[in-house]
Protein backbone atom coordinates (compact mmCIF):
# COMPACT_ATOMS: atom_id res chain seq x y z
CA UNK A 1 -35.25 -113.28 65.21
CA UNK A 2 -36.37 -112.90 68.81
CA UNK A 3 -37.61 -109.65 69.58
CA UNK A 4 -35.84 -107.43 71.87
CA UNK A 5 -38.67 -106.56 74.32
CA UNK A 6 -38.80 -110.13 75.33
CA UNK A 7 -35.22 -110.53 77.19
CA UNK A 8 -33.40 -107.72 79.81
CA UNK A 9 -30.26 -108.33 78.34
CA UNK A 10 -28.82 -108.67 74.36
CA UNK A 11 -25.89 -110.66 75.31
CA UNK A 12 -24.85 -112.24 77.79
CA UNK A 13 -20.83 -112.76 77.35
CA UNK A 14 -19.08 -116.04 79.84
CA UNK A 15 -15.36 -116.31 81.23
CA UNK A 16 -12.45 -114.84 81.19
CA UNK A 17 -11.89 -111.40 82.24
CA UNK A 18 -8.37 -109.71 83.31
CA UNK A 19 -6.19 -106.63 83.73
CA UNK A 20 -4.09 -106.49 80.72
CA UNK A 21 -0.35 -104.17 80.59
CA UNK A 22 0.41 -103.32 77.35
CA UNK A 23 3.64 -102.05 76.50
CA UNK A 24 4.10 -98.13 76.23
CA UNK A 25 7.15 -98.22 74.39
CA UNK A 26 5.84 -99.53 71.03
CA UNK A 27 8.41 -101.62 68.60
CA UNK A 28 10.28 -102.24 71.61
CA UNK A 29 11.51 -105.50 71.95
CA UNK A 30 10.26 -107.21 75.21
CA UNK A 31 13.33 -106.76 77.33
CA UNK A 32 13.43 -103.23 76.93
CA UNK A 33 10.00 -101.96 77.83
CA UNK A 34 10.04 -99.20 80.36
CA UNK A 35 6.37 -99.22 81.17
CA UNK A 36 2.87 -100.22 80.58
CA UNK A 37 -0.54 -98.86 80.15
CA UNK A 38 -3.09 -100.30 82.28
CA UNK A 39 -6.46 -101.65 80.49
CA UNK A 40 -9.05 -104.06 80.88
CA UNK A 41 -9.03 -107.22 79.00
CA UNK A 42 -10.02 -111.40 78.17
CA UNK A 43 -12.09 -112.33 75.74
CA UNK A 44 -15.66 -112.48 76.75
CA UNK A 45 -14.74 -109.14 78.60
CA UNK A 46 -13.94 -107.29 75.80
CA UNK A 47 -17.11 -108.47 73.89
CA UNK A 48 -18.98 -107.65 76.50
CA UNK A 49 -17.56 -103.96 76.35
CA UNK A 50 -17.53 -104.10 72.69
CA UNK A 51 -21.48 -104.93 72.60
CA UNK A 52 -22.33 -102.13 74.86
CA UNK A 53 -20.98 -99.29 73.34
CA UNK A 54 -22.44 -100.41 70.22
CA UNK A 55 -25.25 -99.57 71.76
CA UNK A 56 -26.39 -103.81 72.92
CA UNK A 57 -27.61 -104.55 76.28
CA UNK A 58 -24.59 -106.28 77.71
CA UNK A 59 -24.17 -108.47 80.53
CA UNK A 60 -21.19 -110.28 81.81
CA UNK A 61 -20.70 -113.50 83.91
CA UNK A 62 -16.66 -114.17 85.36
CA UNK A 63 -14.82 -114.34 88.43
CA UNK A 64 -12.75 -111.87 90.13
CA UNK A 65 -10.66 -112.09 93.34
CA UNK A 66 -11.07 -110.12 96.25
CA UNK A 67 -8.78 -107.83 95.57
CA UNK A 68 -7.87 -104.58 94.06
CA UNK A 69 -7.46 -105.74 90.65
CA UNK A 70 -11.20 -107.14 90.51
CA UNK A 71 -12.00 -103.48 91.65
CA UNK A 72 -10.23 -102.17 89.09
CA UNK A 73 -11.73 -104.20 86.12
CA UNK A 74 -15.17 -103.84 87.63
CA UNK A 75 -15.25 -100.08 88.00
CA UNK A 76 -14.24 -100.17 84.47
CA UNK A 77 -17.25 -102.03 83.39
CA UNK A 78 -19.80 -100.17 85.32
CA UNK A 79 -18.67 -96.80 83.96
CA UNK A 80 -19.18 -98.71 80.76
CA UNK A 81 -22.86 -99.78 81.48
CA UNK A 82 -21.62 -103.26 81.04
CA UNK A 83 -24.47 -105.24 83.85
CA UNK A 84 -21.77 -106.55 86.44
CA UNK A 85 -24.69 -107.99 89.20
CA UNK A 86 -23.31 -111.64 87.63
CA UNK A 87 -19.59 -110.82 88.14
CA UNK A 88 -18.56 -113.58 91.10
CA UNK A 89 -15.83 -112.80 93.77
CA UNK A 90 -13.86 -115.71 94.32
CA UNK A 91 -12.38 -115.96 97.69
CA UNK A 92 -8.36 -117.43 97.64
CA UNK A 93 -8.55 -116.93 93.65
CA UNK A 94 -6.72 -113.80 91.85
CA UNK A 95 -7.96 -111.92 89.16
CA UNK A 96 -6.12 -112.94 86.05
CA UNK A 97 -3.30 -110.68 84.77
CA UNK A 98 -1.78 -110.62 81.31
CA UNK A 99 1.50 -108.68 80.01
CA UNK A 100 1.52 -107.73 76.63
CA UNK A 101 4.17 -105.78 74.24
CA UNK A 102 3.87 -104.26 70.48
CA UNK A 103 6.39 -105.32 67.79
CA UNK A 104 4.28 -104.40 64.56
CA UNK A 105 3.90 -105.36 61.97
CA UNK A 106 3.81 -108.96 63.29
CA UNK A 107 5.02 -109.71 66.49
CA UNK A 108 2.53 -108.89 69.96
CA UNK A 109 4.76 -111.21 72.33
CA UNK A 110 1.83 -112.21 75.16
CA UNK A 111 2.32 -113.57 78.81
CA UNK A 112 -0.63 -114.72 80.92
CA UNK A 113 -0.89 -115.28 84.67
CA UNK A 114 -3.24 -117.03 85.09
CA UNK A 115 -2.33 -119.38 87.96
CA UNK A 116 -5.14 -120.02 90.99
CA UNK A 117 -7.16 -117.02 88.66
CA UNK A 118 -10.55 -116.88 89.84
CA UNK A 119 -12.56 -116.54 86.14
CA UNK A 120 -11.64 -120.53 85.77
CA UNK A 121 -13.60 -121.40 89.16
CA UNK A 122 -17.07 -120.08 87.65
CA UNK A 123 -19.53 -123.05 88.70
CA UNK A 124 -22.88 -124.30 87.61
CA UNK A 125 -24.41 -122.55 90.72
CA UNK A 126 -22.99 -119.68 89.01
CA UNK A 127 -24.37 -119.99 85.90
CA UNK A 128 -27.89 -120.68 87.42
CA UNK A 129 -27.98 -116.90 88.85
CA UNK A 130 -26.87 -115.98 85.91
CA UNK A 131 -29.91 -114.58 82.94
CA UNK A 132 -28.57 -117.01 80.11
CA UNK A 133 -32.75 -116.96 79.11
CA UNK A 134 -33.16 -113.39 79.59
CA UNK A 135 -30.70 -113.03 77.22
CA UNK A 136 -31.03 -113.50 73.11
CA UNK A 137 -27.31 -114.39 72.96
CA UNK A 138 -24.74 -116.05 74.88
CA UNK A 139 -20.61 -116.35 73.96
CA UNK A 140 -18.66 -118.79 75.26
CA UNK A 141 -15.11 -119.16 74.89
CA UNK A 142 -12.44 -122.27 73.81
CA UNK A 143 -10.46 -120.53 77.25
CA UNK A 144 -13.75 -121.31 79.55
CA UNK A 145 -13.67 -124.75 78.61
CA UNK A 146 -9.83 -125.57 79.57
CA UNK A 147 -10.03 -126.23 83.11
CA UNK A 148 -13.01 -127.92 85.83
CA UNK A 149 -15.28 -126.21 87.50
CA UNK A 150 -14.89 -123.36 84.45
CA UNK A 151 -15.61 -126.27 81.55
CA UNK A 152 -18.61 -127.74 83.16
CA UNK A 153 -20.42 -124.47 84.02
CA UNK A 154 -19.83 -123.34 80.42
CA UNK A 155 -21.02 -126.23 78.93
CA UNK A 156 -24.20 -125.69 81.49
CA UNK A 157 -24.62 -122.38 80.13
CA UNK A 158 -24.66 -123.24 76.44
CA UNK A 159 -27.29 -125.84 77.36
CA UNK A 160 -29.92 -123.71 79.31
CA UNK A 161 -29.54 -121.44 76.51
CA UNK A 162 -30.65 -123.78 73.69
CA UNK A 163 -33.30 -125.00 75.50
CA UNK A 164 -34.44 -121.57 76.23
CA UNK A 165 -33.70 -120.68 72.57
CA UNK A 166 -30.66 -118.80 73.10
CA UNK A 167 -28.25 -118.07 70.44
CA UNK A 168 -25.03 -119.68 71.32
CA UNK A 169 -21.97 -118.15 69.90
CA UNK A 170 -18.75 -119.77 70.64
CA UNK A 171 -15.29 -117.82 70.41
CA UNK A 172 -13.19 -120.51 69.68
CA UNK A 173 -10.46 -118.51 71.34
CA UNK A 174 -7.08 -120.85 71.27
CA UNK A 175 -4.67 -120.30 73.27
CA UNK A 176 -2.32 -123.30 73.70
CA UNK A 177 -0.48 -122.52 77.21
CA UNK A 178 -4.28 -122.46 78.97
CA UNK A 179 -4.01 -126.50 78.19
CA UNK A 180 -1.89 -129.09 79.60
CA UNK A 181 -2.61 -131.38 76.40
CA UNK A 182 -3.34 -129.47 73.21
CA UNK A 183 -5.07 -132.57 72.10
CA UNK A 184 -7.72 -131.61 74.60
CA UNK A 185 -8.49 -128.70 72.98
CA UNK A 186 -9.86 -130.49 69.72
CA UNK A 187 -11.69 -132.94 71.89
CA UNK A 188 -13.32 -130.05 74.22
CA UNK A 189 -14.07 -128.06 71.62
CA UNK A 190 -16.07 -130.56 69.68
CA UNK A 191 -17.78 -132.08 72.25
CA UNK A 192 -19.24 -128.19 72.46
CA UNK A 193 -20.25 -127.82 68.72
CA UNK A 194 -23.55 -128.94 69.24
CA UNK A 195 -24.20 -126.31 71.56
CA UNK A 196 -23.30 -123.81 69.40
CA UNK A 197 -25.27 -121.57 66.71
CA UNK A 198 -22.48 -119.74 65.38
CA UNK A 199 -18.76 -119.97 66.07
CA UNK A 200 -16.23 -117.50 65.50
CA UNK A 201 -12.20 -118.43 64.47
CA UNK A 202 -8.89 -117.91 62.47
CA UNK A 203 -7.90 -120.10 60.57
CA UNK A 204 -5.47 -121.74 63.20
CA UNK A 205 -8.04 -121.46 65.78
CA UNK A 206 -10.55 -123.82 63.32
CA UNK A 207 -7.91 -126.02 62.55
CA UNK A 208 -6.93 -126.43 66.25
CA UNK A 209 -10.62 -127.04 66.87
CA UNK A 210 -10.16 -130.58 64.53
CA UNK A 211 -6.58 -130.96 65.21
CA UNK A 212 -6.22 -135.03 66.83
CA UNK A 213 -2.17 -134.49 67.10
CA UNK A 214 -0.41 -132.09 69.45
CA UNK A 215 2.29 -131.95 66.38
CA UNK A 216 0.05 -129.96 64.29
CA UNK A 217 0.35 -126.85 66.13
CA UNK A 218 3.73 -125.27 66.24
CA UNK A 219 4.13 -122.32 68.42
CA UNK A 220 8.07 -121.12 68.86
CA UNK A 221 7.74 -119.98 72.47
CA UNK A 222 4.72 -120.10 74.47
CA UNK A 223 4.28 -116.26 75.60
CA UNK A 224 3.79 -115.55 72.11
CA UNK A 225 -0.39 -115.32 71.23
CA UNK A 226 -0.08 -116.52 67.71
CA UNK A 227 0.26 -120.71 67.12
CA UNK A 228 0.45 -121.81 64.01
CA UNK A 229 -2.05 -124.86 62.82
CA UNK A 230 -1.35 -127.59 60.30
CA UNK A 231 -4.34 -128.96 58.27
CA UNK A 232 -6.33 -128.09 55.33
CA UNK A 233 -9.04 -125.05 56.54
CA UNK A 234 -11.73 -126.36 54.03
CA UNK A 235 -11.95 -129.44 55.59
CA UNK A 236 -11.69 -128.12 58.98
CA UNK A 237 -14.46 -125.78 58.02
CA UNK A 238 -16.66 -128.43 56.89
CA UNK A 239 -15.98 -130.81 60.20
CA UNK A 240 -16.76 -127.95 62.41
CA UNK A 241 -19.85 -127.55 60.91
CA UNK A 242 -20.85 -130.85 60.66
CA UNK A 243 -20.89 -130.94 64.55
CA UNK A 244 -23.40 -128.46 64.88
CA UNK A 245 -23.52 -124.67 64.15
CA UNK A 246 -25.36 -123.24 61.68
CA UNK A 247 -22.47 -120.81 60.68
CA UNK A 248 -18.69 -120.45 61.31
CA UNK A 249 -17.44 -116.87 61.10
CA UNK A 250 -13.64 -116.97 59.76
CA UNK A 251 -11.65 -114.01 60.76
CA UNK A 252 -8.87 -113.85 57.98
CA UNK A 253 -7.10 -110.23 59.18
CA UNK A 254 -6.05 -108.37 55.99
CA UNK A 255 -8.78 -110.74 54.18
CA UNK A 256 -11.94 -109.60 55.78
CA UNK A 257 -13.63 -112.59 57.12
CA UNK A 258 -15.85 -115.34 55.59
CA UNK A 259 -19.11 -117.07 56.78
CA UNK A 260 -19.06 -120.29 56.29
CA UNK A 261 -23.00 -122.07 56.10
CA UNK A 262 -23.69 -125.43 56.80
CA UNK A 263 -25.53 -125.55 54.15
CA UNK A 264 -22.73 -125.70 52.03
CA UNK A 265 -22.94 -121.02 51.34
CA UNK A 266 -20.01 -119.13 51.73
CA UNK A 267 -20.38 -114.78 52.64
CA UNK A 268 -17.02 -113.07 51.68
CA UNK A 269 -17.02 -109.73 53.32
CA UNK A 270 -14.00 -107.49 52.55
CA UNK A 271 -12.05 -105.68 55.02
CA UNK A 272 -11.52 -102.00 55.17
CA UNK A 273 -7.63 -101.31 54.63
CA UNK A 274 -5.48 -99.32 57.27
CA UNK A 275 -2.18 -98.86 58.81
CA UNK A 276 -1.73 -102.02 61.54
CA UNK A 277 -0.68 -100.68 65.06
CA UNK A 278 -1.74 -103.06 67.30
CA UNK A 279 -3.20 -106.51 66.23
CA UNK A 280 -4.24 -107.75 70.40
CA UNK A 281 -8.09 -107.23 70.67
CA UNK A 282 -9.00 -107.07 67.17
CA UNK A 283 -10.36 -110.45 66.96
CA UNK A 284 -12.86 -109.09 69.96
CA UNK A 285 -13.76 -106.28 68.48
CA UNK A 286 -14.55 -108.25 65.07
CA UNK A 287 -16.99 -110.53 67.36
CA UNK A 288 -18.34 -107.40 68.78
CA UNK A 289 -19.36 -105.71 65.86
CA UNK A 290 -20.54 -109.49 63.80
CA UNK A 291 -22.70 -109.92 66.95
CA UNK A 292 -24.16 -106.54 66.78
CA UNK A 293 -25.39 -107.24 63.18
CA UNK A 294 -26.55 -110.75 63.87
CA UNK A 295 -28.66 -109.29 66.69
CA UNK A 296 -29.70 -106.28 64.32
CA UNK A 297 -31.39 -108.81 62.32
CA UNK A 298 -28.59 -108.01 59.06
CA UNK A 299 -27.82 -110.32 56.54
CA UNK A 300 -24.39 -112.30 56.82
CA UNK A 301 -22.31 -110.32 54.76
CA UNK A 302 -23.81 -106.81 56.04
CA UNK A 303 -22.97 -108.04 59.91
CA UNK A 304 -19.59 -109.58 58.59
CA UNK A 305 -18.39 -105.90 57.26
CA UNK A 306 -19.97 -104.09 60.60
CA UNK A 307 -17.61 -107.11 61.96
CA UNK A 308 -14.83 -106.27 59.66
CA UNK A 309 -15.36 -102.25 60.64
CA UNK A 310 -14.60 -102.80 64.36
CA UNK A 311 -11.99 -104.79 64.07
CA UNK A 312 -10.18 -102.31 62.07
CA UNK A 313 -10.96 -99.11 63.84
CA UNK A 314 -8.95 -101.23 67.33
CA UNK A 315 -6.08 -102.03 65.29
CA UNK A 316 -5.22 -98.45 65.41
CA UNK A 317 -4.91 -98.15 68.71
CA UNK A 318 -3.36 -99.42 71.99
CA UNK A 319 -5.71 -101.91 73.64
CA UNK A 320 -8.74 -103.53 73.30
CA UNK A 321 -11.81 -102.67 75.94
CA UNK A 322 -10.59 -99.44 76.54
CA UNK A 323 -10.86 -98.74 72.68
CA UNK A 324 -13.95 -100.43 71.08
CA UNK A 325 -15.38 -98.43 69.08
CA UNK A 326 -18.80 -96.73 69.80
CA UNK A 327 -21.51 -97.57 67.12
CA UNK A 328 -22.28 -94.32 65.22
CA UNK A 329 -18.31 -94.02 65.42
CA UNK A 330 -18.34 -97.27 63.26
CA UNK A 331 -20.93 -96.61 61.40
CA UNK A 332 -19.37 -93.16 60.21
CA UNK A 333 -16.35 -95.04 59.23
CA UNK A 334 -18.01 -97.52 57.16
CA UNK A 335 -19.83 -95.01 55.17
CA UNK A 336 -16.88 -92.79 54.65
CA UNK A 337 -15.05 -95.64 53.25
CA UNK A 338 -17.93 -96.57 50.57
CA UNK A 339 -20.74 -98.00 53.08
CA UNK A 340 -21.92 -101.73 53.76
């Protein structure tokens, strides 16, 4: 493990960043929501949040527009202490927007705008200002790697930070409307594997990372988040990981999550049970907390459960960024619920 003194930064988190709505009135279907709540949001965004008020030192590289939505997601992430120097303004590109209602227990009906948005137009000259080896971790996302200049620069970035000994953690992050051929997203994806140290999935999302026929995913209407994957997960597991990280993290919801080794180990680490409210950021608040362990030097299953523990405590509540947990928050809840 790299010690801390030796970088600025603990993570360094790539690509998309947003203002997300989420619906106020919740169980409401779509077509009758009165309002929203306004929150920050997009993957690497969210970890980047996540990290920091788990006490990591958290920087974040995306694009923004000139406009008052960029303001408002980057006032939000200074009052964080999220490092926002390597947040770009994109002239002529808006910052992404994405509209989201609450259905529990199971449906969390999605809608992104993300047309001319300015986090796909991050470049190589980007990443080069950027600290990727002042930093002991990067995450990249599947979304990063769906559209030029966004796909080069993040390949870019995952290859300065091997060579400067980076860990590379990839969110595989699948979300089927971002591509015009879902094909492509098997293809990308794998080209990127070697790259990566540790990637982090559902099951669909590692099956869609294998998948060679757009007829294995079936999703019933595009503004809904969740796509269902055909295929059988072991052996998705095991192709994953034959192209190059050392470990796959599998997010299984109600199932805790498994790490999967390449050399052929498996880490169950259980979840911690509670009442579902809001599914939408809980996979970024998993990766949070798993990243926080990895970088705390713990063992696989001890950084799954701190993993497990995060994602749990943001079910519970309305959004994602805004509600990360802090770390002695999450570390109280584990313990009260029978520790690591």
């Amino acid at each position: 493990m790299v010690e801390r003194s030796q970088h600025t930064y603990d993570i360094l988190t790539m690509g998309r960043s947003s203002i997300d709505l989420y619906a106020n009135e919740v169980g409401a279907p779509f077509v009758e929501i009165k309002s929203f709540a306004a929150y920050v949001g997009g993957c690497p965004t969210n970890i980047s949040v996540g990290t920091r008020r788990l006490g990591l030192r958290s920087a974040l590289l995306t694009g923004i527009g000139e406009d008052p939505v960029g303001d408002f997601i980057l006032k939000f992430l200074e009052d964080e202490g999220v490092e926002t120097r390597y947040v770009v303004r994109k002239p002529g590109h808006r910052t992404s927007a994405v509209v989201l209602g609450i259905e529990p227990p199971d449906k969390f009906p999605l809608v992104y705008y993300r047309d001319n948005c300015a986090d796909i137009e991050l470049s190589i000259d980007d990443v080069l200002a950027a600290p990727v080896a002042n930093s002991r971790a990067l995450l990249i996302s599947g979304t990063g790697l769906s559209k030029e200049p966004s796909r080069s620069a993040t390949l870019f970035a995952a290859e300065q930070a091997k060579a400067a000994g980076t860990t590379v953690f990839l969110d595989i992050d699948f979300r089927p409307d971002q591509w015009h051929d879902l094909r492509a997203f098997g293809v990308v994806i794998r080209s990127a594997l070697r790259l990566v140290d540790v990637a982090i999935g559902t099951e669909d999302e590692v099956k869609a990372a294998v998948l060679t026929e757009s007829s294995q995913v079936s999703v019933t209407d595009l503004q809904i988040s969740d796509a269902r994957v055909e295929g059988d997960i072991n052996t998705a597991v095991q192709t994953l990981l034959a192209g190059g990280p050392e470990a796959l993290a599998l997010k299984q919801g109600t199932d805790g999550c498994t790490i999967f080794l390449a050399g052929g180990e498996a880490v169950h680490a259980p979840a911690f049970p509670v009442e579902i409210y809001n599914i939408l950021g809980a996979g970024d608040a998993f990766a949070s907390g798993f990243i926080y362990g990895y970088l705390k030097g713990w063992d696989w299953y001890k950084a799954g459960r701190m993993g497990n523990a995060t994602g749990a405590i943001v079910v519970t509540r309305h959004g994602c960024a805004n509600f990360m947990p802090y770390e002695q928050e999450a570390l109280t809840f584990i313990e009260e619920r029978g520790g690591f």
